[in-house]
Protein backbone atom coordinates (compact mmCIF):
# COMPACT_ATOMS: atom_id res chain seq x y z
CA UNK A 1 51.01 14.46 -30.94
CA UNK A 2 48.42 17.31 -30.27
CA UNK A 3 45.14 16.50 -28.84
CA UNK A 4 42.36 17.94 -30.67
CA UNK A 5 40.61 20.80 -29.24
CA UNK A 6 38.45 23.59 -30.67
CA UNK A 7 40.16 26.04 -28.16
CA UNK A 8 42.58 27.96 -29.77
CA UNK A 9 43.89 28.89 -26.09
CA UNK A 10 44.81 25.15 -25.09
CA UNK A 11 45.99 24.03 -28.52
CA UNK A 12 48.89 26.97 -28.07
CA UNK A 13 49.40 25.59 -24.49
CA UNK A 14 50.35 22.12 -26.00
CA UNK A 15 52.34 23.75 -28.45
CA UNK A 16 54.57 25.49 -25.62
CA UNK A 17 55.14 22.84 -23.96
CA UNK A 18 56.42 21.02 -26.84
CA UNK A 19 58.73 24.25 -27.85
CA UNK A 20 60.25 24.34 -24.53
CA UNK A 21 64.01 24.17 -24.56
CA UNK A 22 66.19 21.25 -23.81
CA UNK A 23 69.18 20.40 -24.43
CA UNK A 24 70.14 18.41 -27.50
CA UNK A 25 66.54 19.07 -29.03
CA UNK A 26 66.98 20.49 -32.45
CA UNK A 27 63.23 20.89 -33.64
CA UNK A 28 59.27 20.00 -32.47
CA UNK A 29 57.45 17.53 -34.87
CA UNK A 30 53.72 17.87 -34.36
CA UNK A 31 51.21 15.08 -35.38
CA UNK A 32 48.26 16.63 -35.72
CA UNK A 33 45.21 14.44 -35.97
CA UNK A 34 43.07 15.85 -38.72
CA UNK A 35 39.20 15.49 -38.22
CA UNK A 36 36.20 17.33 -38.45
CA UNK A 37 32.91 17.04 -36.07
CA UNK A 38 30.47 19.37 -38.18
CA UNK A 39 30.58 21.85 -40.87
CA UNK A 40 31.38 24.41 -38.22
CA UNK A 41 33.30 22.12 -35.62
CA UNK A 42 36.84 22.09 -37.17
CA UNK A 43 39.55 21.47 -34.55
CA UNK A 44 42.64 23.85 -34.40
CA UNK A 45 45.51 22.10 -36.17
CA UNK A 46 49.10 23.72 -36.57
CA UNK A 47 48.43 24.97 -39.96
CA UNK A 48 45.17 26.42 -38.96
CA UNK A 49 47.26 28.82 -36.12
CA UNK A 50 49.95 29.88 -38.60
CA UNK A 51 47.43 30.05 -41.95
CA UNK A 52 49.10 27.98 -43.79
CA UNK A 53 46.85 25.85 -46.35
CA UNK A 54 49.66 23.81 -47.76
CA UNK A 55 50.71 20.27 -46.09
CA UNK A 56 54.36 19.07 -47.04
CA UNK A 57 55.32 15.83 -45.14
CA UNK A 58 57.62 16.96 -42.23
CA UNK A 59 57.93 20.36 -43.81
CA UNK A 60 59.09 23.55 -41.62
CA UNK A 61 55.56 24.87 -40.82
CA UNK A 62 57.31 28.50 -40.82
CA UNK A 63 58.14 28.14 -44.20
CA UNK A 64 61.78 28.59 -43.69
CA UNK A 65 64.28 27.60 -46.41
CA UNK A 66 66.26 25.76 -43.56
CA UNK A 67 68.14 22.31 -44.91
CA UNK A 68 68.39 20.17 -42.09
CA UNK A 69 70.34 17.09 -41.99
CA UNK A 70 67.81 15.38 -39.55
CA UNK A 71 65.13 16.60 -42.61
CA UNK A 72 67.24 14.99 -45.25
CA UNK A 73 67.15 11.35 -43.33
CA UNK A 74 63.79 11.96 -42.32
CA UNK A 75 62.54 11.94 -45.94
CA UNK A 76 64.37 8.41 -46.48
CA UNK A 77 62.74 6.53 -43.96
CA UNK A 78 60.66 3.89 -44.37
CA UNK A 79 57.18 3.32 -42.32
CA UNK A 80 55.14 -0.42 -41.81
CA UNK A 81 52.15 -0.29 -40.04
CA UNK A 82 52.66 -3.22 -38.08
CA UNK A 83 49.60 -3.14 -36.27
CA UNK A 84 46.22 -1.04 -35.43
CA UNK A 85 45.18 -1.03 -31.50
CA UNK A 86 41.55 -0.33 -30.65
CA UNK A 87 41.47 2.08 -27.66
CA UNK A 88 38.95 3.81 -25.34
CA UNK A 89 37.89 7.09 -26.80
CA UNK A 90 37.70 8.61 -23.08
CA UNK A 91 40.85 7.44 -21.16
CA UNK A 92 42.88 7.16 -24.75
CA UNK A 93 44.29 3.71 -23.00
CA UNK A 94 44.33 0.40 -25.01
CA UNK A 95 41.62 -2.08 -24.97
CA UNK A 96 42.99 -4.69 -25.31
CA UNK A 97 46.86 -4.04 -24.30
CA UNK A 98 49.38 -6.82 -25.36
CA UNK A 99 47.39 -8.78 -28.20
CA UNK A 100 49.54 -9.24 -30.75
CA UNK A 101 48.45 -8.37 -34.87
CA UNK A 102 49.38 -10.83 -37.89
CA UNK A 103 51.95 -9.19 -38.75
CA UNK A 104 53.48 -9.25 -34.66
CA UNK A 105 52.47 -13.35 -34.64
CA UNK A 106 54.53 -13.67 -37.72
CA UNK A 107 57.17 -12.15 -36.73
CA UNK A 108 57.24 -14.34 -33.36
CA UNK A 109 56.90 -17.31 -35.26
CA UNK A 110 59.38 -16.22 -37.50
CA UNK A 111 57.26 -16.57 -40.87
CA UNK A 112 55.92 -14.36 -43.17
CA UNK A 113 52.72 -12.39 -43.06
CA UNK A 114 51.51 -14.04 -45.61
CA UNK A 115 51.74 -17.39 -44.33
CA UNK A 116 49.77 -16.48 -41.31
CA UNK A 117 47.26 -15.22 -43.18
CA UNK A 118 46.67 -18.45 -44.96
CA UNK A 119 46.57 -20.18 -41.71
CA UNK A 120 43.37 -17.67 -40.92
CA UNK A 121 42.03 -18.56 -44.53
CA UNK A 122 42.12 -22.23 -43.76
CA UNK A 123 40.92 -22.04 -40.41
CA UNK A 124 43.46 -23.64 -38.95
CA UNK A 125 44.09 -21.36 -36.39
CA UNK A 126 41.64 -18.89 -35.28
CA UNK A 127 42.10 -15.18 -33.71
CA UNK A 128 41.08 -13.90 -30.51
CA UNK A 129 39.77 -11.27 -31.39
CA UNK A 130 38.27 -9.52 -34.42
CA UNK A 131 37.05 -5.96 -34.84
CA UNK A 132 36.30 -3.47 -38.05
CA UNK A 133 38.40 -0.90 -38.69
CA UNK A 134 36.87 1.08 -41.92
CA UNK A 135 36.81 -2.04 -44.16
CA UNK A 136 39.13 -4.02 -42.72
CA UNK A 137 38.77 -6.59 -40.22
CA UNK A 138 41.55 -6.53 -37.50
CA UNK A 139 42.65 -10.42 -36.05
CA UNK A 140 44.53 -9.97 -32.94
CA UNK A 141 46.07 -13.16 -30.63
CA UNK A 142 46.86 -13.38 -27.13
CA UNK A 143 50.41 -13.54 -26.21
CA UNK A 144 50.23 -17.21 -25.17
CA UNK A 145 49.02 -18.37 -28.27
CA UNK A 146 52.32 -18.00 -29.48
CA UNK A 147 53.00 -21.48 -28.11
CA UNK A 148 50.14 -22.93 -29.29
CA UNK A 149 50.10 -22.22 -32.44
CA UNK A 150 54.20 -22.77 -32.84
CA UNK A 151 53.63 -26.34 -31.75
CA UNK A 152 50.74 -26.86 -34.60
CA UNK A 153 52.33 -25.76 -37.03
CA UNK A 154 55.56 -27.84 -35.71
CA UNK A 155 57.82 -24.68 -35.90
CA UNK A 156 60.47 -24.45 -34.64
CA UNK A 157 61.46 -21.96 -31.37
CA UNK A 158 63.80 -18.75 -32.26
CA UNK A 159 65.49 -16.79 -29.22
CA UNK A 160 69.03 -15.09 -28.91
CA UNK A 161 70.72 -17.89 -28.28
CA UNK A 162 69.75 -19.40 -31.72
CA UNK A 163 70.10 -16.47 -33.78
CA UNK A 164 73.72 -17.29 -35.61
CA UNK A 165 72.29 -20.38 -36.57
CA UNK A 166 68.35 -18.62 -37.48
CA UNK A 167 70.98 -16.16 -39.56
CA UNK A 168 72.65 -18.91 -41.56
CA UNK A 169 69.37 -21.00 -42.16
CA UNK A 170 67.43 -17.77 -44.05
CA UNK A 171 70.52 -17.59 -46.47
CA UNK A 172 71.01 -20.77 -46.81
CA UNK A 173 67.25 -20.51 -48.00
CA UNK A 174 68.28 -19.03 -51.53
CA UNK A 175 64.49 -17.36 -51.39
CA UNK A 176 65.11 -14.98 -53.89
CA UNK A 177 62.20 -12.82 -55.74
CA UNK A 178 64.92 -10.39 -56.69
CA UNK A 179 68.77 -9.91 -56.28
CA UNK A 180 68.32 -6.75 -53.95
CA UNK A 181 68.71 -9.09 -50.32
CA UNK A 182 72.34 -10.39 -52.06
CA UNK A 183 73.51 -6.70 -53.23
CA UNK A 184 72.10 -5.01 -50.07
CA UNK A 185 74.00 -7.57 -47.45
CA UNK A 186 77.04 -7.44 -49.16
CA UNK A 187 76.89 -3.73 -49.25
CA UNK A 188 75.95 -3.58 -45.78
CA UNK A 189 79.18 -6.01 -45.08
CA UNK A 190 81.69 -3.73 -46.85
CA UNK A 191 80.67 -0.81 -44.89
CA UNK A 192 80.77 -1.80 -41.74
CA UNK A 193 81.89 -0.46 -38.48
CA UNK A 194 83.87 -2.22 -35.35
CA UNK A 195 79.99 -2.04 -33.65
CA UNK A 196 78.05 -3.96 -36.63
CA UNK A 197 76.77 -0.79 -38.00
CA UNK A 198 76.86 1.22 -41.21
CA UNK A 199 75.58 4.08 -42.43
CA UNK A 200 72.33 3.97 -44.48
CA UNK A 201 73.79 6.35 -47.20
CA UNK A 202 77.28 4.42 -47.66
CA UNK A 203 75.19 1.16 -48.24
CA UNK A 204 72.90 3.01 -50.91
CA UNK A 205 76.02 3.95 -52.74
CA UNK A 206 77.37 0.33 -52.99
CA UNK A 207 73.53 -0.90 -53.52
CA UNK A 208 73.11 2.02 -56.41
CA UNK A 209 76.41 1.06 -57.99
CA UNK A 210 75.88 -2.23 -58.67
CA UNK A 211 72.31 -2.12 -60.55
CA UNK A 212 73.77 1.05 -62.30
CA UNK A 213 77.09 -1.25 -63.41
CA UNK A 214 74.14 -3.63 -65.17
CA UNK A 215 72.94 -0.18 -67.18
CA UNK A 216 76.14 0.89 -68.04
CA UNK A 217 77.56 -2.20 -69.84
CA UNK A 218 73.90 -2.69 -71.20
CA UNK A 219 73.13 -5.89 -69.45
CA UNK A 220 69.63 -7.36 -67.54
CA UNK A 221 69.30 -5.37 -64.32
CA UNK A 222 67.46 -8.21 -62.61
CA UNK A 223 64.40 -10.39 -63.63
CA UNK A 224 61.31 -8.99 -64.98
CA UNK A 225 59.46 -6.90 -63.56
CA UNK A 226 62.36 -5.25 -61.47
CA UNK A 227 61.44 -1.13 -60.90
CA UNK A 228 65.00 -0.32 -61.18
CA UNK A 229 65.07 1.57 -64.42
CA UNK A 230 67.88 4.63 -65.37
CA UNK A 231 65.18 6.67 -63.98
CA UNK A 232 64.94 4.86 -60.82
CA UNK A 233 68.30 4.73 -59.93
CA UNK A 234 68.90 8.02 -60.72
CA UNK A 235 65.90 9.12 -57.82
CA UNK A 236 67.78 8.65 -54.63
CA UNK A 237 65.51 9.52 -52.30
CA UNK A 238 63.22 6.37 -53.80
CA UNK A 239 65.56 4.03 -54.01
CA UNK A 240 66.51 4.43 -50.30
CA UNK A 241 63.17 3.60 -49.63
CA UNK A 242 63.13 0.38 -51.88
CA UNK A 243 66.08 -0.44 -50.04
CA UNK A 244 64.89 -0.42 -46.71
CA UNK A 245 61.20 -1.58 -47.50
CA UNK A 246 62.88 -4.71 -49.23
CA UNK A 247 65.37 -5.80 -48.54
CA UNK A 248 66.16 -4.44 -45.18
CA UNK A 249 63.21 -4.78 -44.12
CA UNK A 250 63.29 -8.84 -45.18
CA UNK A 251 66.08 -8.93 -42.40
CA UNK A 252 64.35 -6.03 -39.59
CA UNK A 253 61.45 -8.25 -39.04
CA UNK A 254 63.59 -11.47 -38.34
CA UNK A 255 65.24 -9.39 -36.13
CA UNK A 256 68.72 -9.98 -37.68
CA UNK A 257 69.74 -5.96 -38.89
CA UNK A 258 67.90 -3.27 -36.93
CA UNK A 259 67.12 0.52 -37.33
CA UNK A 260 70.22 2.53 -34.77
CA UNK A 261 69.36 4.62 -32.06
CA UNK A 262 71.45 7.47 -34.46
CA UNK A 263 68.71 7.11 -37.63
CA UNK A 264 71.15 7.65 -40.58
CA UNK A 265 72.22 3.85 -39.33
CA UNK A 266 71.47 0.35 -39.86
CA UNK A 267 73.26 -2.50 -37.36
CA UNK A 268 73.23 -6.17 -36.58
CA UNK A 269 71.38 -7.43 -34.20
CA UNK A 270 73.86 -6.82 -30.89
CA UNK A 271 73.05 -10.59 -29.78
CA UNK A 272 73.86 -11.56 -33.61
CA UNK A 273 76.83 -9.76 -33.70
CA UNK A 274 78.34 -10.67 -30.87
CA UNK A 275 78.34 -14.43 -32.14
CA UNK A 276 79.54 -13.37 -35.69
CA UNK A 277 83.49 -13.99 -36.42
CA UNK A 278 85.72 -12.73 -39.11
CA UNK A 279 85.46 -16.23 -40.50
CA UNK A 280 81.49 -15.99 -40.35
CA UNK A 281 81.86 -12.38 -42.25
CA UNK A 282 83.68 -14.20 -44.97
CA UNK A 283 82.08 -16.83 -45.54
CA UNK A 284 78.85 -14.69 -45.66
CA UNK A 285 80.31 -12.38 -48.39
CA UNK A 286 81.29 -15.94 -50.01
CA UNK A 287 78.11 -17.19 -50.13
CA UNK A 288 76.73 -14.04 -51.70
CA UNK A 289 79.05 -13.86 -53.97
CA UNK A 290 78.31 -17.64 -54.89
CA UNK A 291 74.50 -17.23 -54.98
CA UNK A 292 75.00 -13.99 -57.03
CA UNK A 293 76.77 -16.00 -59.43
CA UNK A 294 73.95 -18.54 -60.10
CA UNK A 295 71.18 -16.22 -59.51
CA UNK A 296 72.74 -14.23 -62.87
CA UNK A 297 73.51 -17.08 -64.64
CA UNK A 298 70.74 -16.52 -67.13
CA UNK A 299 70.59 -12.98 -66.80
CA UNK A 300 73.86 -11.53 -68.82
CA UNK A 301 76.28 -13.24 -66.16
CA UNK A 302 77.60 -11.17 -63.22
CA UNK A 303 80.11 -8.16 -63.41
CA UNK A 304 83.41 -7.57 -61.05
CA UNK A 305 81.76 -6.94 -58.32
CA UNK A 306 85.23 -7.02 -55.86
CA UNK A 307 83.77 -3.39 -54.76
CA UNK A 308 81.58 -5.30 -52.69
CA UNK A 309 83.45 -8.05 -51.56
């Protein structure tokens, strides 16, 4: 991330040290925060050194035609803010370092944003600390509010060594908006690896096939409203981020399938994983199946889907 200067000389010392070499470093990604102090007090930004007036999200600043597989899963990633930190504008350090956001409490408490949120509306619980950020007020907790607030609301506690049976509760749930958390774990299941893993693109395929089955053989995609049109499908690139907004993401922030160290991968939770038998996988692909069935009961009735099972 560059540090904004108006000296042409130190924002090209920043950018050498970032090009230096190192093994196993394929490129330099520069964040460049974009701000101006005055109409003649513009700091230097990367496209300012190389002339270049055109912005392209994580384009090749040189403008060579270089296709990069690190590029191409890159552009299919999905980003959540998950929280905004106030810091000190002269040390750069946080203010107020470990206060958690909403959407951090919710995730500890292992509910949705949304329900936290109504908790703030009803004053029943109360942040912290508040401060503006543009428009928006900010509500941040301290860490040991966690406990309070858990035993309030009577919730109960979530660690590793519950996580199997946290797994088995959510599905059990049946909390279905859409079908996409059904199709996506069961494509997730068929592709993957002796670690828990899979690759993102295998479980798009599976994911992409199914809806586009529906099309085909001219039945309901899913319930009203649903974005997935013939057009939709057909944009890769935008439904790999559908996918991993929701549903993945439905599953990231309970912790149970995470992002891999290599990005082009998705995985179980290690703790999960290491619980989960070959009984467990089947009856998981079961229950999908089953829930699958009644969810398109009304909706056409479900295709062959043993591509999945």
């Amino acid at each position: 991330m560059a540090r904004p200067t108006m000296s042409k000389v130190l924002y090209l010392q920043q950018l050498g040290r970032g090009l230096r070499k190192c093994e196993g470093k394929e490129c330099l990604y520069v964040i460049d925060v974009v701000d101006q102090y005055g109409a003649l007090n513009v700091p230097w930004s990367v496209h300012g050194i190389f002339s270049n007036p055109y912005y392209v999200p994580f384009g090749d600043i040189l403008g060579r035609d270089i296709k990069s597989k690190e590029m191409v899963i890159l552009e299919g990633l999905v980003e959540e803010p998950i929280a905004i930190r106030e810091i000190d504008i002269f040390t750069f350090e946080e203010k107020y370092k470990g206060y958690l956001s909403v959407d951090e409490l919710a995730r500890e408490l292992f509910v949705s944003n949304s329900s936290v949120y109504n908790w703030l509306r009803k004053k029943e619980i109360t942040p912290d600390l508040e401060f503006k950020c543009g428009s928006e007020t900010i509500k941040m907790f301290k860490p040991e509010r966690v406990q309070e607030i858990r035993k309030l609301k009577k919730l109960k506690e979530h660690s590793q060594d519950t996580i199997k049976e946290d797994f088995f509760e959510f599905l059990e749930e049946k909390s279905y908006t859409f079908s996409f958390k059904m199709v996506f774990l069961l494509a997730f299941l068929k592709n993957l690896d002796k670690n828990g893993n899979a690759k993102i693109d295998n479980v798009l395929k599976l994911y992409r096939r199914f809806y586009k089955d529906r099309l085909n053989h001219n039945l309901r995609v899913d319930r009203e409203n649903c974005i997935y049109t013939q057009e939709y499908l057909d944009n890769k690139l935008a439904l790999k981020q559908s996918m991993l907004s929701n549903p993945f993401e439905k599953f990231e922030r309970k912790r149970f399938i995470l992002h891999c160290k290599e990005l082009s991968e998705i995985g179980f939770n290690s703790h999960l994983w290491n619980k989960l038998t070959k009984e467990d996988i089947q009856k998981i692909k079961t229950m999908m199946y089953e829930h699958l069935q009644e969810y398109y009961q009304n909706l056409d009735g479900l295709l062959n889907i043993d591509y999945l099972l």
